[in-house]
PDB file of N, CA and C in Angstrom:
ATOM      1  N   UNK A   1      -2.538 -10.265 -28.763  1.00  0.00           N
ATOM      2  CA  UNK A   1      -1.100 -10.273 -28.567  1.00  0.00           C
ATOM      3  C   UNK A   1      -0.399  -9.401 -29.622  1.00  0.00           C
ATOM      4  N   UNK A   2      -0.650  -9.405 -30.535  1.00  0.00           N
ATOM      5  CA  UNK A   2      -0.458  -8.813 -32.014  1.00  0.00           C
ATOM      6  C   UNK A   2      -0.154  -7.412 -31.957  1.00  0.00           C
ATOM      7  N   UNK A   3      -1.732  -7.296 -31.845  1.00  0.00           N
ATOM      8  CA  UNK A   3      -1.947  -5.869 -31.255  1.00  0.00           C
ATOM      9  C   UNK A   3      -1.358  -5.296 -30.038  1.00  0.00           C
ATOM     10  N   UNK A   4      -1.292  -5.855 -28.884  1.00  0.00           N
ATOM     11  CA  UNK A   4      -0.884  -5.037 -28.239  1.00  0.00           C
ATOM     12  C   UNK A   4       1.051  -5.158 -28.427  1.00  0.00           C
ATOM     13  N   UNK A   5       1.599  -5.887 -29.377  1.00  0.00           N
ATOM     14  CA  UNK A   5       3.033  -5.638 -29.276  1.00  0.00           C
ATOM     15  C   UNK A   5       3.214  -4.324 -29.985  1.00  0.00           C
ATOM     16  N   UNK A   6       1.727  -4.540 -31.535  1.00  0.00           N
ATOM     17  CA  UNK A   6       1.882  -3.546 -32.286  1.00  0.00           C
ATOM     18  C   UNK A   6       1.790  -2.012 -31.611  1.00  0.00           C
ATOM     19  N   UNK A   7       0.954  -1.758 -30.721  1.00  0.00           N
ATOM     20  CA  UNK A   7       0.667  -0.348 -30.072  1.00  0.00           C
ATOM     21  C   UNK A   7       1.926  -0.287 -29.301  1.00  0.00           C
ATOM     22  N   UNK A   8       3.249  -0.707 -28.951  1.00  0.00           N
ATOM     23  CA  UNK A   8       4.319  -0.877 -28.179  1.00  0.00           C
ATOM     24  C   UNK A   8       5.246   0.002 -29.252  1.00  0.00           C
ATOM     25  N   UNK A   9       4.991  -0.389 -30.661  1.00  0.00           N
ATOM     26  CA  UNK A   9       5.894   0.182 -31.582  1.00  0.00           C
ATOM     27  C   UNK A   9       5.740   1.098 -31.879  1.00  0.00           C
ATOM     28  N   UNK A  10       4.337   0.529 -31.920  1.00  0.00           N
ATOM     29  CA  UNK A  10       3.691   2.485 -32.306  1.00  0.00           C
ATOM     30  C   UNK A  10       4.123   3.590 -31.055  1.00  0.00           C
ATOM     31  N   UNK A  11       4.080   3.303 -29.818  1.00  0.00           N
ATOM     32  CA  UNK A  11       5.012   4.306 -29.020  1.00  0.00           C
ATOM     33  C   UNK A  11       5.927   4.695 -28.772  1.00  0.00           C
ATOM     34  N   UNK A  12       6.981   3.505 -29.158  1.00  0.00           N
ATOM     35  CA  UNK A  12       8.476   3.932 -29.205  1.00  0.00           C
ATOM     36  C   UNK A  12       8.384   5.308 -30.532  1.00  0.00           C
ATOM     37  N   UNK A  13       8.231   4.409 -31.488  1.00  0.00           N
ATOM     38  CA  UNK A  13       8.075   5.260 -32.891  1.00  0.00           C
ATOM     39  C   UNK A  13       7.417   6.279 -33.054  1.00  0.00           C
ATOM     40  N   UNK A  14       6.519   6.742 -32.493  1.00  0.00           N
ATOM     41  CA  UNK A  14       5.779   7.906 -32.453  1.00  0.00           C
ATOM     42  C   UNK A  14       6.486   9.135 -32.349  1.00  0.00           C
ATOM     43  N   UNK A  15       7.415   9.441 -31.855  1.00  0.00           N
ATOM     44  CA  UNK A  15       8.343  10.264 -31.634  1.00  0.00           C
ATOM     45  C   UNK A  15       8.150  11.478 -30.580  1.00  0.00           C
ATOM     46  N   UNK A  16       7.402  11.452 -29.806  1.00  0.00           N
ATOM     47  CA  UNK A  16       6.339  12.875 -29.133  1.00  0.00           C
ATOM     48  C   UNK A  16       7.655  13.438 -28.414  1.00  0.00           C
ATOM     49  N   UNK A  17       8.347  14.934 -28.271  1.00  0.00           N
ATOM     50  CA  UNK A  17       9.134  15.576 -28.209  1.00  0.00           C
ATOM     51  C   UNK A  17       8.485  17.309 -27.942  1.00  0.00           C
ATOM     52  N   UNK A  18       8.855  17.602 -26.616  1.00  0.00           N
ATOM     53  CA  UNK A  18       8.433  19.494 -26.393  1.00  0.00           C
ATOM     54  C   UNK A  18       8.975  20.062 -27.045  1.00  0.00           C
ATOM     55  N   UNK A  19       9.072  21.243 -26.753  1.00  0.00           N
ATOM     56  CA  UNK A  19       9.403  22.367 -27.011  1.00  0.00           C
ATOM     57  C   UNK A  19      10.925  22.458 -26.546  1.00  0.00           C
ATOM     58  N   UNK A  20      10.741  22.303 -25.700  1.00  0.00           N
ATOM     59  CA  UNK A  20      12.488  22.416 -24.463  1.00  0.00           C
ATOM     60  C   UNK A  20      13.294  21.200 -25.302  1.00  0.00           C
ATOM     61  N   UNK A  21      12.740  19.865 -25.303  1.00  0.00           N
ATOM     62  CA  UNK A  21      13.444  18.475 -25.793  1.00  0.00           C
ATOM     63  C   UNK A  21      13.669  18.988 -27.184  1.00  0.00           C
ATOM     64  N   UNK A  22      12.882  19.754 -28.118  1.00  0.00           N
ATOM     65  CA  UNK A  22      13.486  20.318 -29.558  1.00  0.00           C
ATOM     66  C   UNK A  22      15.108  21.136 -29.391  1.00  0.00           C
ATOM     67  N   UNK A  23      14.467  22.352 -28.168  1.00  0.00           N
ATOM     68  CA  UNK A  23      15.852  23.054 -27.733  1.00  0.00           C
ATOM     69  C   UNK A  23      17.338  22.450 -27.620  1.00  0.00           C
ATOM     70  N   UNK A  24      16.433  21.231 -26.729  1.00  0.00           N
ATOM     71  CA  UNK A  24      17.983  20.309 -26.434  1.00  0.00           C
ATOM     72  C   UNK A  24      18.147  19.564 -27.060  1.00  0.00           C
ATOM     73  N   UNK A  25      17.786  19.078 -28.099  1.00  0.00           N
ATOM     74  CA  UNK A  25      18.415  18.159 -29.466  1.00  0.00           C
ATOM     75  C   UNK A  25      19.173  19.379 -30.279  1.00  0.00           C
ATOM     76  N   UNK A  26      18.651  20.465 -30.484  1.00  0.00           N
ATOM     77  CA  UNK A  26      19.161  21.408 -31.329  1.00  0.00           C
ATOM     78  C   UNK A  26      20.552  21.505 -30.876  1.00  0.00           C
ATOM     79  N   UNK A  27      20.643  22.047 -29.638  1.00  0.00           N
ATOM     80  CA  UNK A  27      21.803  22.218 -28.691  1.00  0.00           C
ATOM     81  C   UNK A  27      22.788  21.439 -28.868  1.00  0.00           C
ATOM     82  N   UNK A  28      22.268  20.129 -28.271  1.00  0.00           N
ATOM     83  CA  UNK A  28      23.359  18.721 -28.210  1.00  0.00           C
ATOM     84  C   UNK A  28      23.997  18.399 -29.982  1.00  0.00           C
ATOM     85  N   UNK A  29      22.931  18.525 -30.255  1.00  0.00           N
ATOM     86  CA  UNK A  29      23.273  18.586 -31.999  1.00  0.00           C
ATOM     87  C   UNK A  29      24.840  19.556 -32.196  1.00  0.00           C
ATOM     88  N   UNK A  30      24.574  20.681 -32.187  1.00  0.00           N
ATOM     89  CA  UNK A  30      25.679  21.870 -32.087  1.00  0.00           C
ATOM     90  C   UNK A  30      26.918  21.340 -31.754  1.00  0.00           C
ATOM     91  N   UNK A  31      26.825  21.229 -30.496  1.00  0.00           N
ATOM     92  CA  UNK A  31      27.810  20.723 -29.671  1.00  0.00           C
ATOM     93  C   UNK A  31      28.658  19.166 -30.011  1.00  0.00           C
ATOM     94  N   UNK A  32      27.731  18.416 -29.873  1.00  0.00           N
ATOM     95  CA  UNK A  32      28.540  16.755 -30.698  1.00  0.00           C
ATOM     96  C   UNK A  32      29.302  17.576 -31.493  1.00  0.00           C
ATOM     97  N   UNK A  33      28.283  17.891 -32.731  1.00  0.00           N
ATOM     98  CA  UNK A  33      28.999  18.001 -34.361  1.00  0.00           C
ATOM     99  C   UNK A  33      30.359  19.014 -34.289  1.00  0.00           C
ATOM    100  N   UNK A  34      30.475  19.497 -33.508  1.00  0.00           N
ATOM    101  CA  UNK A  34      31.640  20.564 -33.441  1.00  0.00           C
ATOM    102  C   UNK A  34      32.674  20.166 -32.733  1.00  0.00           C
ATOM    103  N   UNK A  35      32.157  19.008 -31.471  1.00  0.00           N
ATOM    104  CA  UNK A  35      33.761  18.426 -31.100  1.00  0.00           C
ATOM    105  C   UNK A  35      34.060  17.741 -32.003  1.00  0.00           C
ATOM    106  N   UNK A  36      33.071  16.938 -32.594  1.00  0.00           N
ATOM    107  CA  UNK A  36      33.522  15.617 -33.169  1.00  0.00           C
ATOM    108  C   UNK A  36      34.117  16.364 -34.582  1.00  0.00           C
ATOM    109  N   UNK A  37      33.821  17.725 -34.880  1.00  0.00           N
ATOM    110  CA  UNK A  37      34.489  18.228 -36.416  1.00  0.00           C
ATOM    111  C   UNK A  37      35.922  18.400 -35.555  1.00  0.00           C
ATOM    112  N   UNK A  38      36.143  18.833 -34.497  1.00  0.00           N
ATOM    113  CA  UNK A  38      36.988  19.414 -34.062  1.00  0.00           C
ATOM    114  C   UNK A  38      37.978  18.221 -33.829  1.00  0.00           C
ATOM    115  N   UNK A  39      38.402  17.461 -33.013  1.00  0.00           N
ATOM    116  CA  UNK A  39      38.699  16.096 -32.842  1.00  0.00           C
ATOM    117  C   UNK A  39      39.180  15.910 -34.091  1.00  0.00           C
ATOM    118  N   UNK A  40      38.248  15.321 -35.081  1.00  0.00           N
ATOM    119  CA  UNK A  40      38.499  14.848 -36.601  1.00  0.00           C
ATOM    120  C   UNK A  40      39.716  15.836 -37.553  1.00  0.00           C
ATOM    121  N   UNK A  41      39.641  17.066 -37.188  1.00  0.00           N
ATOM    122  CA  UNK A  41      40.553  18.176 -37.639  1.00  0.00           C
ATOM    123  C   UNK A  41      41.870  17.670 -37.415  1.00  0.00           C
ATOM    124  N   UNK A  42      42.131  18.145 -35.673  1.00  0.00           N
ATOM    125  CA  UNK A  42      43.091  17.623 -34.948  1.00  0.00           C
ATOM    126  C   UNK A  42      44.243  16.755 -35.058  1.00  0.00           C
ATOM    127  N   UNK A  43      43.182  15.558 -35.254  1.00  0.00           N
ATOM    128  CA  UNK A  43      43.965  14.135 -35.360  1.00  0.00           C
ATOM    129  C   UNK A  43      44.113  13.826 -36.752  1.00  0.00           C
ATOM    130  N   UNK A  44      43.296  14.774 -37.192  1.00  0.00           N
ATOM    131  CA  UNK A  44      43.762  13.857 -39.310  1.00  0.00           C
ATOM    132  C   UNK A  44      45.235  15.327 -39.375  1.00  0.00           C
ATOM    133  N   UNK A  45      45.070  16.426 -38.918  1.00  0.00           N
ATOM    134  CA  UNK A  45      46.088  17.419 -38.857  1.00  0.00           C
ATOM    135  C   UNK A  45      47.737  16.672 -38.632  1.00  0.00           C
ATOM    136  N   UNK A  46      47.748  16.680 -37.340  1.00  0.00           N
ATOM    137  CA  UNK A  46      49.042  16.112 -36.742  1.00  0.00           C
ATOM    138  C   UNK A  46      49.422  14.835 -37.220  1.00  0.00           C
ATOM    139  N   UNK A  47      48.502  13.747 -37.383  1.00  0.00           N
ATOM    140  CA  UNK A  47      49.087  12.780 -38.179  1.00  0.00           C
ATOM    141  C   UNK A  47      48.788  12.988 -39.335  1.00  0.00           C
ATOM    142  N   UNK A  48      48.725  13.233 -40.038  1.00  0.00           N
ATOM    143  CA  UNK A  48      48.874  13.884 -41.352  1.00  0.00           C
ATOM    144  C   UNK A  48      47.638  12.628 -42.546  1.00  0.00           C
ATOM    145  N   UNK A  49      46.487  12.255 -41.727  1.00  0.00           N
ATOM    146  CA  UNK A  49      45.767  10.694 -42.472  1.00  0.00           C
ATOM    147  C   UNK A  49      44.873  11.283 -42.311  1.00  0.00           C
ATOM    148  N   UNK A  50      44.264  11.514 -44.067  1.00  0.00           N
ATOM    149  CA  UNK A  50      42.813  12.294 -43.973  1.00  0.00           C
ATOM    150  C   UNK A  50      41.546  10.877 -43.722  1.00  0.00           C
ATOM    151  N   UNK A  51      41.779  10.246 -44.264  1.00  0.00           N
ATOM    152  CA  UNK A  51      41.274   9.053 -43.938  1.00  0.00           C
ATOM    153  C   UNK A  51      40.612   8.455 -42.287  1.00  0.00           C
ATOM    154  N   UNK A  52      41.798   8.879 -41.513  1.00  0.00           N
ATOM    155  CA  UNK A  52      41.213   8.331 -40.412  1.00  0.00           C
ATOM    156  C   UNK A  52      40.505   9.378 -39.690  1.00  0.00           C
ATOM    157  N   UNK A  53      40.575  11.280 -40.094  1.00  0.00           N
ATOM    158  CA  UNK A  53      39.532  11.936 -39.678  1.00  0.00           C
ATOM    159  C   UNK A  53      38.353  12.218 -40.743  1.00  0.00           C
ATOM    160  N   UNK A  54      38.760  11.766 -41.476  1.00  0.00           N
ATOM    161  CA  UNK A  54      37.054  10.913 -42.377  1.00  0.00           C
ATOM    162  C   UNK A  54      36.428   9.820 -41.299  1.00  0.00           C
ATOM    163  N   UNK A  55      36.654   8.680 -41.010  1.00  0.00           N
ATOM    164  CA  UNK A  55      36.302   7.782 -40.312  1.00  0.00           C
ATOM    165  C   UNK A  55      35.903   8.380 -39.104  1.00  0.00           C
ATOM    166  N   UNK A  56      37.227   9.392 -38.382  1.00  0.00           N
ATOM    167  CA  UNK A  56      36.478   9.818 -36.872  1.00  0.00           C
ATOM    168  C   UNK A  56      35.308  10.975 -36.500  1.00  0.00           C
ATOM    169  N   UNK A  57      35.147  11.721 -38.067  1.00  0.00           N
ATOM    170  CA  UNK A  57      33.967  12.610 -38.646  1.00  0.00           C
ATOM    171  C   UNK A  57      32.844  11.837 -38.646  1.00  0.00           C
ATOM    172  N   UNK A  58      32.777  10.893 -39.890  1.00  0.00           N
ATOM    173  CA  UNK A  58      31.736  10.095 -39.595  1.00  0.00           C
ATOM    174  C   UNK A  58      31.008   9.056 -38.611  1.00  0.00           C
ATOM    175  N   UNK A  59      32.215   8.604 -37.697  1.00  0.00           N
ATOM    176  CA  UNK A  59      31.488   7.969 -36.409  1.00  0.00           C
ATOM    177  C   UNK A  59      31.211   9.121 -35.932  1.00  0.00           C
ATOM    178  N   UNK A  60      31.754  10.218 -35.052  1.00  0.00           N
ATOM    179  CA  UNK A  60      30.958  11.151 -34.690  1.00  0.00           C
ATOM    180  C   UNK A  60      29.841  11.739 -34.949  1.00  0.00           C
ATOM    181  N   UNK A  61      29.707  11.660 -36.611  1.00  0.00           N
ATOM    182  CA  UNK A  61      28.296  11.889 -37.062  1.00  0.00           C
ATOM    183  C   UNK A  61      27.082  11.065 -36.412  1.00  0.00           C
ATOM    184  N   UNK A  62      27.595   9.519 -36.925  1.00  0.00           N
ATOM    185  CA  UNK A  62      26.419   8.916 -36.551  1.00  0.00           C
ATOM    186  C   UNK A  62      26.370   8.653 -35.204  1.00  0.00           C
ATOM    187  N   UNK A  63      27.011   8.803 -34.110  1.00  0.00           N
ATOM    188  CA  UNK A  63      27.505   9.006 -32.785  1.00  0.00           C
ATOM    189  C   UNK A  63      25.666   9.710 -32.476  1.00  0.00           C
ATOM    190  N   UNK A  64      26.393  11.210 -33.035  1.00  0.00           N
ATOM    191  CA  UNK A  64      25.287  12.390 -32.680  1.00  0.00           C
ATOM    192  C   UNK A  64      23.710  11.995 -33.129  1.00  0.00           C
ATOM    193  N   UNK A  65      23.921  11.315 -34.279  1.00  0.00           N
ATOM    194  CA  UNK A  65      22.696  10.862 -34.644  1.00  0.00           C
ATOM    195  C   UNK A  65      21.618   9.881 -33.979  1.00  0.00           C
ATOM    196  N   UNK A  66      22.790   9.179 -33.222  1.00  0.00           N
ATOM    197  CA  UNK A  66      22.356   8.058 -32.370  1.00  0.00           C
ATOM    198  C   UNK A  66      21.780   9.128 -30.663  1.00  0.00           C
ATOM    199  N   UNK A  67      22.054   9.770 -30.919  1.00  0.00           N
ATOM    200  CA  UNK A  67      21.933  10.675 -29.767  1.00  0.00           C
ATOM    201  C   UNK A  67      20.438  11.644 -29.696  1.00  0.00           C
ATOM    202  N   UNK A  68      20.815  11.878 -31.180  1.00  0.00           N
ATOM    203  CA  UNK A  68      19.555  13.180 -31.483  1.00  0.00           C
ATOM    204  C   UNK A  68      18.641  12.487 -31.965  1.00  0.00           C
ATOM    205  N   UNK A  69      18.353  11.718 -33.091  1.00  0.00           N
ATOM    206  CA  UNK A  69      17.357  11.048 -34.029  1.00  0.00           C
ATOM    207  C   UNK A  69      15.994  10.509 -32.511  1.00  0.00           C
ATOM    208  N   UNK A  70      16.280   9.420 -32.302  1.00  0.00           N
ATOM    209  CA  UNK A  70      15.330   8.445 -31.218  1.00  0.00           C
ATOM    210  C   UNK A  70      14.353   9.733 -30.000  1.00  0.00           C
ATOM    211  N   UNK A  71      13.315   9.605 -30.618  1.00  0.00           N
ATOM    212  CA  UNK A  71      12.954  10.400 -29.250  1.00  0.00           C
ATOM    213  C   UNK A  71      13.053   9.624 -27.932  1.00  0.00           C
ATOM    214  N   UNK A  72      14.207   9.641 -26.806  1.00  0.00           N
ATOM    215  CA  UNK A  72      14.466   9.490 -26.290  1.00  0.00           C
ATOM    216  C   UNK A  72      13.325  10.270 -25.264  1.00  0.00           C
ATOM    217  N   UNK A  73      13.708  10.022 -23.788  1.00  0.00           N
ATOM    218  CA  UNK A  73      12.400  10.105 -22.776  1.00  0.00           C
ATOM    219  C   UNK A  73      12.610  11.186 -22.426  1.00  0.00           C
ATOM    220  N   UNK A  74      14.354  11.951 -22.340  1.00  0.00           N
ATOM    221  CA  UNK A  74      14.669  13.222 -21.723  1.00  0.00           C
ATOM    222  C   UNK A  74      14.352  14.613 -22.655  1.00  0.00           C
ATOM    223  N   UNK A  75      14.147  14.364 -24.088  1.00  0.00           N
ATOM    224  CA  UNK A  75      13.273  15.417 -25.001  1.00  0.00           C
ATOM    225  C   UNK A  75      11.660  15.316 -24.762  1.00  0.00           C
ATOM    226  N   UNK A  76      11.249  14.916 -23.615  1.00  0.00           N
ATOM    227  CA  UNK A  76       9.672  14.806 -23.480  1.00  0.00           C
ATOM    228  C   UNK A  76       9.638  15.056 -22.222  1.00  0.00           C
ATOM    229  N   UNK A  77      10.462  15.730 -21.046  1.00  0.00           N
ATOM    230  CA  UNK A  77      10.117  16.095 -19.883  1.00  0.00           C
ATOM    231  C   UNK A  77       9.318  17.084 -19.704  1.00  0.00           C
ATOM    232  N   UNK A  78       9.166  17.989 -20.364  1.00  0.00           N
ATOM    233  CA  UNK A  78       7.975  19.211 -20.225  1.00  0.00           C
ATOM    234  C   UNK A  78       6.694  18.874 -21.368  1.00  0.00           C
ATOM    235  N   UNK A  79       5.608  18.244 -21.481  1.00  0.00           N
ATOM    236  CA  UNK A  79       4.636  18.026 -22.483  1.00  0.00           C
ATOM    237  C   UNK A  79       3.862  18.848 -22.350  1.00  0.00           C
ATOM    238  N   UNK A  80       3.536  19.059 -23.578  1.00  0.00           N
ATOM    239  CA  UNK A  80       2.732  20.422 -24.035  1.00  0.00           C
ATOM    240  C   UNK A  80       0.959  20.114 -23.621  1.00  0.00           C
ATOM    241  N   UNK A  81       0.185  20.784 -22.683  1.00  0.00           N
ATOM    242  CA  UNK A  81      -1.000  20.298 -22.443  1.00  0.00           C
ATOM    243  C   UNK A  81      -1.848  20.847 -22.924  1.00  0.00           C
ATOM    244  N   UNK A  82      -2.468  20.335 -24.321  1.00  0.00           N
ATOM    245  CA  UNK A  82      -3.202  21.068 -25.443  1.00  0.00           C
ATOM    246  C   UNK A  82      -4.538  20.435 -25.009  1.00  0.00           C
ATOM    247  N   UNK A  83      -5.663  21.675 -25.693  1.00  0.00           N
ATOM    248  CA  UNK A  83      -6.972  21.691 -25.090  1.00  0.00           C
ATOM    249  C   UNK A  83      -7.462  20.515 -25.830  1.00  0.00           C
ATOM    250  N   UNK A  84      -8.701  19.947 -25.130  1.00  0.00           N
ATOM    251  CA  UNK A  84      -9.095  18.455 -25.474  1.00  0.00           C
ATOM    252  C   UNK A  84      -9.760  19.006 -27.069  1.00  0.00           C
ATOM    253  N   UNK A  85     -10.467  18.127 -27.694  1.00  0.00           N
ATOM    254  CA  UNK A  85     -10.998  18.250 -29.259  1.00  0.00           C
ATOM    255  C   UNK A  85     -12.022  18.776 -29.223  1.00  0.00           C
ATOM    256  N   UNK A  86     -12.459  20.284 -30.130  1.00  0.00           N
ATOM    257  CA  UNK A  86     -13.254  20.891 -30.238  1.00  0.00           C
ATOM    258  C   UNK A  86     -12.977  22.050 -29.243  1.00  0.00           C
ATOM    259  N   UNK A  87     -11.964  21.829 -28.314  1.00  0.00           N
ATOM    260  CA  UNK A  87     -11.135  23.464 -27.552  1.00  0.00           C
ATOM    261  C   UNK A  87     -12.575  23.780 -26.111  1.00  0.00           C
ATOM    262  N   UNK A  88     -12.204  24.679 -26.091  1.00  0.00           N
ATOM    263  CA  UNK A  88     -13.159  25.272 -24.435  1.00  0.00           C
ATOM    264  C   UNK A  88     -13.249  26.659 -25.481  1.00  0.00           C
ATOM    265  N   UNK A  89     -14.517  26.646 -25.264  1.00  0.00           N
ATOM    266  CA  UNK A  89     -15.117  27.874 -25.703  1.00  0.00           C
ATOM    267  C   UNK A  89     -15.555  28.800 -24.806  1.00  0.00           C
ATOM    268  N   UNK A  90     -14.817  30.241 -24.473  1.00  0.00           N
ATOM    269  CA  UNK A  90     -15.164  31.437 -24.027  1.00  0.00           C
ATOM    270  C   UNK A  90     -15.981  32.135 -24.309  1.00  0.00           C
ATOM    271  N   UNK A  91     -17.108  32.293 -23.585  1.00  0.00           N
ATOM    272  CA  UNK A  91     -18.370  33.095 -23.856  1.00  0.00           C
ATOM    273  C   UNK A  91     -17.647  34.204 -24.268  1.00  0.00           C
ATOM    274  N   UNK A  92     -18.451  35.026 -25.570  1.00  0.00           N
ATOM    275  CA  UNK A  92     -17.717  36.265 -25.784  1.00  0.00           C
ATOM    276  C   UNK A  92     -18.517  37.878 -25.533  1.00  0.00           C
ATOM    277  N   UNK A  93     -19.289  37.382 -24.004  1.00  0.00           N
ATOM    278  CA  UNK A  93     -19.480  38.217 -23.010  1.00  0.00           C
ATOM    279  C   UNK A  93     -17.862  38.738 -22.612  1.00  0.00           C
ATOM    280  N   UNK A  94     -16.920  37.486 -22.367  1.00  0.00           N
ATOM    281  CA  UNK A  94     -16.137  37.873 -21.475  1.00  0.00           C
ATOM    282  C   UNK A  94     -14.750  38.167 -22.231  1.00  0.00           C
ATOM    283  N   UNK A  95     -14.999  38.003 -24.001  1.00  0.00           N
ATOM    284  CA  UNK A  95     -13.803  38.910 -24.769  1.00  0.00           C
ATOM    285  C   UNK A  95     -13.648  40.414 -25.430  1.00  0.00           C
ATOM    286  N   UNK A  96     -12.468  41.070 -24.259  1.00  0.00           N
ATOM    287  CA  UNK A  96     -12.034  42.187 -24.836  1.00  0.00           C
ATOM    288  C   UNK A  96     -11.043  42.616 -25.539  1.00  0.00           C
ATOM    289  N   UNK A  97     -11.337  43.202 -26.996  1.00  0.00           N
ATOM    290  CA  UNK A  97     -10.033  43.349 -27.568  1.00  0.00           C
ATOM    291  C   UNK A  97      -9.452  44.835 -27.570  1.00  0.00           C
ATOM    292  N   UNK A  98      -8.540  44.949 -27.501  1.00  0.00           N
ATOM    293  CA  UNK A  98      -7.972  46.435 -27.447  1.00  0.00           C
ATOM    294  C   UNK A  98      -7.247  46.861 -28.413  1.00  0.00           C
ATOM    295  N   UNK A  99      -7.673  47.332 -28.715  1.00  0.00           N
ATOM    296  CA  UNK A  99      -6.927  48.614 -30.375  1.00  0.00           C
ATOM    297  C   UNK A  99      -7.009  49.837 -29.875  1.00  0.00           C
ATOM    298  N   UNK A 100      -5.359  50.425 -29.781  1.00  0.00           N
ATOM    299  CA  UNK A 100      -5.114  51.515 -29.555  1.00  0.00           C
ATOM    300  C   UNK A 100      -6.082  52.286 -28.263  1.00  0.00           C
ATOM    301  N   UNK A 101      -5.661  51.194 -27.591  1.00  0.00           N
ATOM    302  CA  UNK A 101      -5.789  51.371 -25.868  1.00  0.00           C
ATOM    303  C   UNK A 101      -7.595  51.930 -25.640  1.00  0.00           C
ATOM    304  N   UNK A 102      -8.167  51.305 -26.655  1.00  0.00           N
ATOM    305  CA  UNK A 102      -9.844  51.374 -26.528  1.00  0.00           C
ATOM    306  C   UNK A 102     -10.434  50.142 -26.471  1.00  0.00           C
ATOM    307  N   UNK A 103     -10.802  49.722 -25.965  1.00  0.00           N
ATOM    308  CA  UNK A 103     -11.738  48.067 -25.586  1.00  0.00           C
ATOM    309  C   UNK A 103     -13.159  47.982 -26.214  1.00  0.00           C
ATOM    310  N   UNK A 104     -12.753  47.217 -27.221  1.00  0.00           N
ATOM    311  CA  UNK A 104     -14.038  46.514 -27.873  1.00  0.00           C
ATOM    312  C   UNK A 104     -14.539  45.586 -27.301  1.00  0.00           C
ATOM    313  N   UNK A 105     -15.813  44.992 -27.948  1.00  0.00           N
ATOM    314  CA  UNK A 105     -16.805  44.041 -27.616  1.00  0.00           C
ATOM    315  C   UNK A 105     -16.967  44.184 -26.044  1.00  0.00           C
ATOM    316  N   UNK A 106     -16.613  45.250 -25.298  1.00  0.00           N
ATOM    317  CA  UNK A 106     -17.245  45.640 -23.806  1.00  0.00           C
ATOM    318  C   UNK A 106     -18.681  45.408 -23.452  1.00  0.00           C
ATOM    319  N   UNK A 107     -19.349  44.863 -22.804  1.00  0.00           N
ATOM    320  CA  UNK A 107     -20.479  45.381 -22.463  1.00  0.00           C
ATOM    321  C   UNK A 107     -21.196  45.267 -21.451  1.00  0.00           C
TER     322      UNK A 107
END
């Protein structure tokens, strides 16, 4: 029982995230932090209370954080399908390298 709640945590927590799901945290990252700077500007501007766009900076912060941090399921839609342990080995009958448009190891 132990164990298997423990391997439950261990998957949330693990964090596994592509290539694309890096892209789009980067992205979403950008974007939050710049309305929410923007917003926070705005409203501490016109009402003239740096205070409360301190407060609406920092919820927005942790807003975004709550957003970006968790590997969430939609940063793992494309998974990277890496070769099993110890790789696939290509006979190197069948590797050619080319330097300056001449093909080595031919034969």
């Amino acid at each position: 029982m132990a164990d298997q709640l423990l391997e439950q945590v261990r998957d949330v927590v693990d964090g596994q995230i592509d290539f694309q799901g890096q892209r789009l945290a980067e992205i979403l990252a950008t974007v939050l932090l710049s309305i929410v700077g923007a917003i926070s500007f705005v409203v501490g501007f016109f009402l003239q209370d740096i205070a409360l766009a301190l407060k609406i900076g920092l919820g927005g912060t942790a807003l975004t954080f709550l957003v970006i941090v968790p590997p969430w399921p939609f940063f793992n839609q494309h998974p990277v399908k890496w070769l099993p342990v110890g790789g696939l080995s290509v006979p190197t009958s069948h590797q050619n390298i080319v330097i300056d448009e001449k093909i080595l190891g031919e034969r």
